[in-house]
C-alpha atoms as a PDB file:
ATOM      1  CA  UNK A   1     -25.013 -19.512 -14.362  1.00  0.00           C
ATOM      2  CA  UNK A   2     -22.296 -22.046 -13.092  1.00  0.00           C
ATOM      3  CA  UNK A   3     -19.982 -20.560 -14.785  1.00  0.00           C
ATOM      4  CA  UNK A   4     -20.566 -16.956 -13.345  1.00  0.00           C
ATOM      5  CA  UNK A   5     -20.750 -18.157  -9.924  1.00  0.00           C
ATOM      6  CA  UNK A   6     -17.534 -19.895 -10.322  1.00  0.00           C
ATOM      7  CA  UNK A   7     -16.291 -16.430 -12.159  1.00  0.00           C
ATOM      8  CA  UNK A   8     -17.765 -14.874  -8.666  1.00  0.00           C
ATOM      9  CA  UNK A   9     -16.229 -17.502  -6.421  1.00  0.00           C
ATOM     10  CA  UNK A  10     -12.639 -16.586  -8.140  1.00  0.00           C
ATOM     11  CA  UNK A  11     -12.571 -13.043  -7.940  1.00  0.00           C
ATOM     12  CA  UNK A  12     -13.327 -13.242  -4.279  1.00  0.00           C
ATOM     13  CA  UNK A  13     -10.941 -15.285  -3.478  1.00  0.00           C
ATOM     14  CA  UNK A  14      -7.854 -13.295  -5.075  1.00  0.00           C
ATOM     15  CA  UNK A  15      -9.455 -10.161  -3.730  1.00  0.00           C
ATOM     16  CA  UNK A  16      -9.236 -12.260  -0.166  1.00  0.00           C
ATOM     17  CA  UNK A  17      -5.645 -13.246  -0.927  1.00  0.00           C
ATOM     18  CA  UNK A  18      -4.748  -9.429  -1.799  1.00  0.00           C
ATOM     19  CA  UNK A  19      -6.689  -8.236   1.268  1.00  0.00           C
ATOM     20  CA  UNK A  20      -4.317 -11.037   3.647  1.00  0.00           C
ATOM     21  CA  UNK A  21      -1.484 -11.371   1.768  1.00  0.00           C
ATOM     22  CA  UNK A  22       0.499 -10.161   4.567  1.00  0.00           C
ATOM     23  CA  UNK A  23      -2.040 -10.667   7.542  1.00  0.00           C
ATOM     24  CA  UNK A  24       0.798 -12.985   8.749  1.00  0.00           C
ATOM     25  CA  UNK A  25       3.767 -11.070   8.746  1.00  0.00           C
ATOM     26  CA  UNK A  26       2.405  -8.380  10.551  1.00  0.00           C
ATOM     27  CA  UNK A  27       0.325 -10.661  13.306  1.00  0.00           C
ATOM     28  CA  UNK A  28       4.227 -12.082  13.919  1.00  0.00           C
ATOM     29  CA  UNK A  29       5.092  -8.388  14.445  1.00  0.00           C
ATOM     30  CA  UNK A  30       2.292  -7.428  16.430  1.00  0.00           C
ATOM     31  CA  UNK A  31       2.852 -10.833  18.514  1.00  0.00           C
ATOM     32  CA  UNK A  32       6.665 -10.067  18.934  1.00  0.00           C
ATOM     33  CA  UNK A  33       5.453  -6.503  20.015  1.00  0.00           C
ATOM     34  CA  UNK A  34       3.181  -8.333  22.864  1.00  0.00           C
ATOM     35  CA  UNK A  35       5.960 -10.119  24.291  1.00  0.00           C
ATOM     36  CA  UNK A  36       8.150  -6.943  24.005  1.00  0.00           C
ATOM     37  CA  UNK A  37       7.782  -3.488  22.561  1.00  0.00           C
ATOM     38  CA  UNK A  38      10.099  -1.423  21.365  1.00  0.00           C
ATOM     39  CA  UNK A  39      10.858   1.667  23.026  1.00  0.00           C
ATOM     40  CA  UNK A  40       9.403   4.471  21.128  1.00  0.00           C
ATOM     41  CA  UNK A  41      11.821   7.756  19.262  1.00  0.00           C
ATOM     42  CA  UNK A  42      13.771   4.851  17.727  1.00  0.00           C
ATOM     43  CA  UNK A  43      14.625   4.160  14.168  1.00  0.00           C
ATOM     44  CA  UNK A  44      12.012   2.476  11.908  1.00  0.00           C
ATOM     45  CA  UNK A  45      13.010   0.352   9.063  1.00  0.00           C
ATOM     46  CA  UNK A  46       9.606   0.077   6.534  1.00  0.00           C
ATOM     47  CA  UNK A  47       9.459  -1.614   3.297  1.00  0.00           C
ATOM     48  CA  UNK A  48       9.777  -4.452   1.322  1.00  0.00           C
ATOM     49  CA  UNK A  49      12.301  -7.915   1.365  1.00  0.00           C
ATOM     50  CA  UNK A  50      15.745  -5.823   0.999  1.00  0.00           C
ATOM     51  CA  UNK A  51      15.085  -4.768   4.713  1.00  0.00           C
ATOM     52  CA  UNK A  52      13.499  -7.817   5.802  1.00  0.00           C
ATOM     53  CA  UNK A  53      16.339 -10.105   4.506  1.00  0.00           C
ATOM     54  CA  UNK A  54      18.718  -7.421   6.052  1.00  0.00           C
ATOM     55  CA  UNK A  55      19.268  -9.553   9.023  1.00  0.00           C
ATOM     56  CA  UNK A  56      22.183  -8.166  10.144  1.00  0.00           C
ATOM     57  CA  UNK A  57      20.904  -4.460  10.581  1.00  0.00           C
ATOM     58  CA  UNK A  58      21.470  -4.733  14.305  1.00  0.00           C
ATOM     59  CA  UNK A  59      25.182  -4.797  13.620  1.00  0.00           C
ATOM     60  CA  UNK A  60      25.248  -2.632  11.174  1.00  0.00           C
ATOM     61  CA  UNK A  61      23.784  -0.124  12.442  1.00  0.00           C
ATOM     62  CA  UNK A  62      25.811  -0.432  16.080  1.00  0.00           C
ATOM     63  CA  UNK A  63      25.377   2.779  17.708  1.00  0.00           C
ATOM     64  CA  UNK A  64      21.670   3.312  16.571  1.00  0.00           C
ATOM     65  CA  UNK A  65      18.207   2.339  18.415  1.00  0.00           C
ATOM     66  CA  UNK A  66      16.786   0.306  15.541  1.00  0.00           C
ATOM     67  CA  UNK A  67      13.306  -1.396  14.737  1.00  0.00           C
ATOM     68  CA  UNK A  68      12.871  -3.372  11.198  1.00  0.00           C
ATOM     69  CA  UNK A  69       9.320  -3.758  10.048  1.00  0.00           C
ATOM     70  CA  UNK A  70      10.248  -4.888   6.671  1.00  0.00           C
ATOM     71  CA  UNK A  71       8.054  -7.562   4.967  1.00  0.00           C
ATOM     72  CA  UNK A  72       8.921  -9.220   1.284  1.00  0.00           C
ATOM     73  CA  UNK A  73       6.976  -8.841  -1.829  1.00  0.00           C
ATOM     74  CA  UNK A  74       5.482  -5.247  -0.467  1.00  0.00           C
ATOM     75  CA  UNK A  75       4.436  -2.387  -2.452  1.00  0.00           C
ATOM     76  CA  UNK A  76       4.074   1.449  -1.338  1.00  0.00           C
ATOM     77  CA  UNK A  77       0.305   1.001  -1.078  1.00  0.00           C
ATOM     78  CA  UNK A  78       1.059  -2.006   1.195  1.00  0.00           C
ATOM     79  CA  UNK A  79       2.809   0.330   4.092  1.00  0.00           C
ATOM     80  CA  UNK A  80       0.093   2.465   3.576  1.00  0.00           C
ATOM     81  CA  UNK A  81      -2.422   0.317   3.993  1.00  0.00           C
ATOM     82  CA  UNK A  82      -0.739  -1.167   6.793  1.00  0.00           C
ATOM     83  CA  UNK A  83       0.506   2.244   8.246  1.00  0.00           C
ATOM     84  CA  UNK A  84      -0.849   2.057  11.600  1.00  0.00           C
ATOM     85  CA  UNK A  85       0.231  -1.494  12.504  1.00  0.00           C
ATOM     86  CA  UNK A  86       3.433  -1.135  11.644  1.00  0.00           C
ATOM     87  CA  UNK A  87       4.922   2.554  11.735  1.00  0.00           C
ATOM     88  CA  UNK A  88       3.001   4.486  14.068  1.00  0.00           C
ATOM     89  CA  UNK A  89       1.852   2.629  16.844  1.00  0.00           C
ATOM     90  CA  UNK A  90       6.249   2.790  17.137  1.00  0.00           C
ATOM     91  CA  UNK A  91       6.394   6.336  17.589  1.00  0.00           C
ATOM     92  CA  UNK A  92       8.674   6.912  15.873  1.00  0.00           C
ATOM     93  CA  UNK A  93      11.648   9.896  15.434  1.00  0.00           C
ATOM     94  CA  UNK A  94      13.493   8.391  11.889  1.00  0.00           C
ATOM     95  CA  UNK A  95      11.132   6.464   9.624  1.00  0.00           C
ATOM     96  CA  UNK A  96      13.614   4.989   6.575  1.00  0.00           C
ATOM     97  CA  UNK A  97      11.382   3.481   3.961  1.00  0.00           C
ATOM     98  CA  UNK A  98      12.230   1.271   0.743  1.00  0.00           C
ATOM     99  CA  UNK A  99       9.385   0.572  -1.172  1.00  0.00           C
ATOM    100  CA  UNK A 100       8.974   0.910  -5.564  1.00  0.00           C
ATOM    101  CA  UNK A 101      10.805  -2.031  -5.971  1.00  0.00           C
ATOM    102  CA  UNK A 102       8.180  -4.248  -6.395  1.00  0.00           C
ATOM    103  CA  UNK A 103       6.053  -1.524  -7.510  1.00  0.00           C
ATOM    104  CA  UNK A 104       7.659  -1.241 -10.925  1.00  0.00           C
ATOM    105  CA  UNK A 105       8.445  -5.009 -11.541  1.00  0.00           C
ATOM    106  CA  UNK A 106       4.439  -5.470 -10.996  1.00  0.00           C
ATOM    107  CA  UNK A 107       3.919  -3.064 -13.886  1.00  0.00           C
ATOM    108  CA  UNK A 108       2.955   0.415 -11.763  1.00  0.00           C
ATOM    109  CA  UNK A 109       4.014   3.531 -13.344  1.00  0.00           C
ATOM    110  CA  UNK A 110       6.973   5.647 -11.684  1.00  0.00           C
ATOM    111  CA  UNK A 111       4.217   8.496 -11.085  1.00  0.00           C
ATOM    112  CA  UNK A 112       2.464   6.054  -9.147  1.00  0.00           C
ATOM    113  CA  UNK A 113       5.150   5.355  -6.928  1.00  0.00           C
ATOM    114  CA  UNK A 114       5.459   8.575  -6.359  1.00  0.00           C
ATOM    115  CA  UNK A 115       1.780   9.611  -5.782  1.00  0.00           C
ATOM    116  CA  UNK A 116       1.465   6.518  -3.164  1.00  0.00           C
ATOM    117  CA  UNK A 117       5.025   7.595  -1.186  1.00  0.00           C
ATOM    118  CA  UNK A 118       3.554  10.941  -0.865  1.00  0.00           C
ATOM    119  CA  UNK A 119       0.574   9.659   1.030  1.00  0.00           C
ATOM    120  CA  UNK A 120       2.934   7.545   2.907  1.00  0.00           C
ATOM    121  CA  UNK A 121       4.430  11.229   3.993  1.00  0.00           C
ATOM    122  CA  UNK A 122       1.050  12.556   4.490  1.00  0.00           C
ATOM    123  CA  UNK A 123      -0.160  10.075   6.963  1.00  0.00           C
ATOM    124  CA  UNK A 124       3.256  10.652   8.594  1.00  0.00           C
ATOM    125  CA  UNK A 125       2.376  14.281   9.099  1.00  0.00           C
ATOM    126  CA  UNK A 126      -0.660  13.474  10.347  1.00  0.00           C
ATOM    127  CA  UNK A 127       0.071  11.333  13.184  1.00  0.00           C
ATOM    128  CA  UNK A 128       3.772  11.482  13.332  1.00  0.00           C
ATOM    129  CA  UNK A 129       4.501  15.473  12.977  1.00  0.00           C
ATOM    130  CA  UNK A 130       7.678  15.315  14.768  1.00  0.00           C
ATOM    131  CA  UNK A 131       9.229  12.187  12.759  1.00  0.00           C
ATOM    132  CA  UNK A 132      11.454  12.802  10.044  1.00  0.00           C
ATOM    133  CA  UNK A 133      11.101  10.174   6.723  1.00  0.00           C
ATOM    134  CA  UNK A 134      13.926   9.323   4.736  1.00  0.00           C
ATOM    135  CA  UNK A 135      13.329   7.464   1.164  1.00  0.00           C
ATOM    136  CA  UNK A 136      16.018   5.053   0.105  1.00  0.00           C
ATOM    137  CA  UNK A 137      16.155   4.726  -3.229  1.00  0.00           C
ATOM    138  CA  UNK A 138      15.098   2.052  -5.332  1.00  0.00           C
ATOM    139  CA  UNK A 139      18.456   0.010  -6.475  1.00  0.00           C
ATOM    140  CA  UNK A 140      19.070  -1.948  -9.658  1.00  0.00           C
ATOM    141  CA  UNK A 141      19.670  -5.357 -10.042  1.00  0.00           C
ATOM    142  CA  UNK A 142      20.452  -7.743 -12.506  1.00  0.00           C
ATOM    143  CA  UNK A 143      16.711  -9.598 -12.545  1.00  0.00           C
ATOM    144  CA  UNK A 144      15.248  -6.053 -12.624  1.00  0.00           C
ATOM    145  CA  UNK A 145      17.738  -4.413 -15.399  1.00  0.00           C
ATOM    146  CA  UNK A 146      14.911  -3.768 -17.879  1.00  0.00           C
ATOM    147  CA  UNK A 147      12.848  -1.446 -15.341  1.00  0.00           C
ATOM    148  CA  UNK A 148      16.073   0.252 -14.321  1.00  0.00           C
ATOM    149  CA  UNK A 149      14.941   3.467 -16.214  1.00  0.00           C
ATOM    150  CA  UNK A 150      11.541   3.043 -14.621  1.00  0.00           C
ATOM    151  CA  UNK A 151      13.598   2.955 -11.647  1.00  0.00           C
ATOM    152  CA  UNK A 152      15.492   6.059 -11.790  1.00  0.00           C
ATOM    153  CA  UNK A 153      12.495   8.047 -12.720  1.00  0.00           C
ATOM    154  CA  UNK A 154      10.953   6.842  -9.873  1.00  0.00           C
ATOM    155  CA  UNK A 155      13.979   7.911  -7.745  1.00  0.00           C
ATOM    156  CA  UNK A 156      14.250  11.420  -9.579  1.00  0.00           C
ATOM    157  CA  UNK A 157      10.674  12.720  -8.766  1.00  0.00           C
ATOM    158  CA  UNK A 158      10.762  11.663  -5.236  1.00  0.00           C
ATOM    159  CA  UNK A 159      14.422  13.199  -4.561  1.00  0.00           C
ATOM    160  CA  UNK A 160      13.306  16.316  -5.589  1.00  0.00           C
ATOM    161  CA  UNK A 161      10.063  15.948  -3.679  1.00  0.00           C
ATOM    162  CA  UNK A 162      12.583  15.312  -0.682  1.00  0.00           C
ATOM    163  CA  UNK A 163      14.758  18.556  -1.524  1.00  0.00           C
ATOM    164  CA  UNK A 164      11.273  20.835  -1.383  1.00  0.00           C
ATOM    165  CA  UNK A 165       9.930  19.199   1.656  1.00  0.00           C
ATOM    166  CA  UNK A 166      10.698  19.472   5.248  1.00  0.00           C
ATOM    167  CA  UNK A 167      11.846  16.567   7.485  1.00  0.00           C
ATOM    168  CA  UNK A 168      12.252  14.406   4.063  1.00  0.00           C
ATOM    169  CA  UNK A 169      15.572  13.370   2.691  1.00  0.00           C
ATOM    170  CA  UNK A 170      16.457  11.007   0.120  1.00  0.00           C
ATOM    171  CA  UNK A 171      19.618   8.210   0.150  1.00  0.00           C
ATOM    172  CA  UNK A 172      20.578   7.231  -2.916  1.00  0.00           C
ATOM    173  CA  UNK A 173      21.898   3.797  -2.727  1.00  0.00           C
ATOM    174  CA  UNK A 174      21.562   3.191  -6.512  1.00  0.00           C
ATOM    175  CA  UNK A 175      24.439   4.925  -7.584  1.00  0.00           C
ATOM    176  CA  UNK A 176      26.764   2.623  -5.700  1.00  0.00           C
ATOM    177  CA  UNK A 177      26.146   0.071  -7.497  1.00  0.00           C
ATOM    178  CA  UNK A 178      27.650   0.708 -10.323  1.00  0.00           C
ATOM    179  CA  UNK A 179      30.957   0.443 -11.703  1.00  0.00           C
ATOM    180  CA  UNK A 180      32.950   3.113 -12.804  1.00  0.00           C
ATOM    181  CA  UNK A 181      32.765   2.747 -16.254  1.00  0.00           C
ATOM    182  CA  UNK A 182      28.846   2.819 -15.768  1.00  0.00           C
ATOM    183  CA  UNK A 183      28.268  -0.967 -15.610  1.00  0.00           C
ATOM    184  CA  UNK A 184      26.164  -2.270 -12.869  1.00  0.00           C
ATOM    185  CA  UNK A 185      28.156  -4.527 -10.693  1.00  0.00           C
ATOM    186  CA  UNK A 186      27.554  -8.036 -10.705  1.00  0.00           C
ATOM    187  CA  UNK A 187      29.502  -9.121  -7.652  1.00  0.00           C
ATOM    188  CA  UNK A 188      26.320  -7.881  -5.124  1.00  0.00           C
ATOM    189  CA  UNK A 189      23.720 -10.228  -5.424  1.00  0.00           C
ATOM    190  CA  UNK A 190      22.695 -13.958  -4.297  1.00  0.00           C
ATOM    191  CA  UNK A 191      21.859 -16.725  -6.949  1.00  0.00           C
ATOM    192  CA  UNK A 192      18.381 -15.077  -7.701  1.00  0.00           C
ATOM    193  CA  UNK A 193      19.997 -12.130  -9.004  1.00  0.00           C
ATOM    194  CA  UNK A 194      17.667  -9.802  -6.976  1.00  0.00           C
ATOM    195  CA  UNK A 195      18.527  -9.966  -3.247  1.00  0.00           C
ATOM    196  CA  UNK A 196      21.499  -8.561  -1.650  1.00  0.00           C
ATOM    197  CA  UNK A 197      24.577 -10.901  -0.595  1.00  0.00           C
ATOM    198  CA  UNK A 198      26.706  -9.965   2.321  1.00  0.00           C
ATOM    199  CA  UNK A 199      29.005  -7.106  -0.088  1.00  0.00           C
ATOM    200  CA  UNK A 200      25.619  -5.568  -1.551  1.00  0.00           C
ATOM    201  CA  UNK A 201      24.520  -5.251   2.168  1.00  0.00           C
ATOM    202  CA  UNK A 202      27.766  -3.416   3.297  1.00  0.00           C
ATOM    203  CA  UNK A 203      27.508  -0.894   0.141  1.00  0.00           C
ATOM    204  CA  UNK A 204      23.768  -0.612   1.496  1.00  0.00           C
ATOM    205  CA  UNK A 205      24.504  -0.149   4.738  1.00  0.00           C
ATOM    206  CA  UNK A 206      27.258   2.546   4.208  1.00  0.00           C
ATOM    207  CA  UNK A 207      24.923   4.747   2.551  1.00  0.00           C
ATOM    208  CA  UNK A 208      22.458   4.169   5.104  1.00  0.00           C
ATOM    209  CA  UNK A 209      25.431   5.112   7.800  1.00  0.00           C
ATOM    210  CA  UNK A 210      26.392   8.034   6.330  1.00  0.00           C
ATOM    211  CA  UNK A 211      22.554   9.568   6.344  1.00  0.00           C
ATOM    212  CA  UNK A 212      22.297   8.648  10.003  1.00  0.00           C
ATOM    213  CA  UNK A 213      25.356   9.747  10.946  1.00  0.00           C
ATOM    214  CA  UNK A 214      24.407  13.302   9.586  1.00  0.00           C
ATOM    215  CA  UNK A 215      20.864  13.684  10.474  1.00  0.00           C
ATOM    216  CA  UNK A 216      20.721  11.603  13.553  1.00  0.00           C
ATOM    217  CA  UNK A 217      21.843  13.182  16.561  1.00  0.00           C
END
């Protein structure tokens, strides 16, 4: 009976630890919010640690009314779930997501990926029917180089969701990190061989510069 009970006591805590895994992160935003808010129509950054270690977006993207909600170790079920909190109540007009990531490293199937962006871009319709969504792509890395085809199927089935759905585009990042010769470059990342250093940010962000500077006016 112990031993149940203690089985019990576990699974309630790691469901607990799931359910709050980011209650913190996004009580900081929500408390940064309080003090200020953002302007709504701006730019939305969503996703996972490759926006929230971008931390020098606001110069990046000079020229552009930005807001980055990104929070590490996220999944696409994650800005889902915490849809709402951290993309709506913003209002708004661009919504640029990177999420999958973490998806596929955790062991979730491309299709999944998929299935959960797509509710991502339903709840968008719902409450955000004027905002347009852009998808960047998930991009390799050298800790992540045996998921890579994981990763472009991923990338595949949402681009052409993108091309057969209005206000949805797709920036493919991935493809700049490669060499020509077809090798992925190794010059791009910090010691952990995951994150971006300061060159794998500027290929990022001149993909990123290029989308805005064609779709936002």
């Amino acid at each position: 009976m112990k031993k149940v009970l203690l089985i019990a006591a576990i699974l309630v805590s790691q469901f607990c630890w799931a359910q709050n895994k980011f209650e913190n992160e996004i009580k900081a935003f929500e408390k940064s919010d309080s003090i200020s808010m953002p302007a709504p129509k701006q730019i939305l950054l969503v996703g996972s640690s490759s926006l929230r270690l971008w931390t020098t977006y606001k110069e990046d993207l000079t020229g552009y009314a930005v807001i980055n909600r990104g929070f590490g170790g996220s999944v696409m079920s994650d800005a889902n779930e915490y849809f709402d909190r951290i993309v709506a109540k913003y209002q708004p007009k661009h919504i640029l997501v990177y999420e999958g990531d973490n998806d596929l490293a955790s062991g979730k199937s491309p299709e999944t990926v998929f299935e959960d962006f797509k509710i991502f871009v339903e709840k968008a319709k719902k409450q955000l029917p004027k905002a347009t969504i852009a998808y960047i792509s998930i991009r390799p890395s050298i800790a992540r180089v045996k998921i890579v085809d994981q990763q472009k199927k991923a990338n595949q089935l949402i681009e052409d969701y993108c091309k057969t759905t209005k206000k949805l585009h797709f920036i493919d990042v991935q493809k700049h990190y490669y060499l020509p010769n077809g090798e992925l470059m190794q010059d791009v990342f910090v010691a952990d061989n995951l994150h971006l250093n300061a060159k794998g940010y500027q290929i990022w962000t001149a993909a990123i510069r290029k989308y805005l500077a064609k779709h936002v006016k």
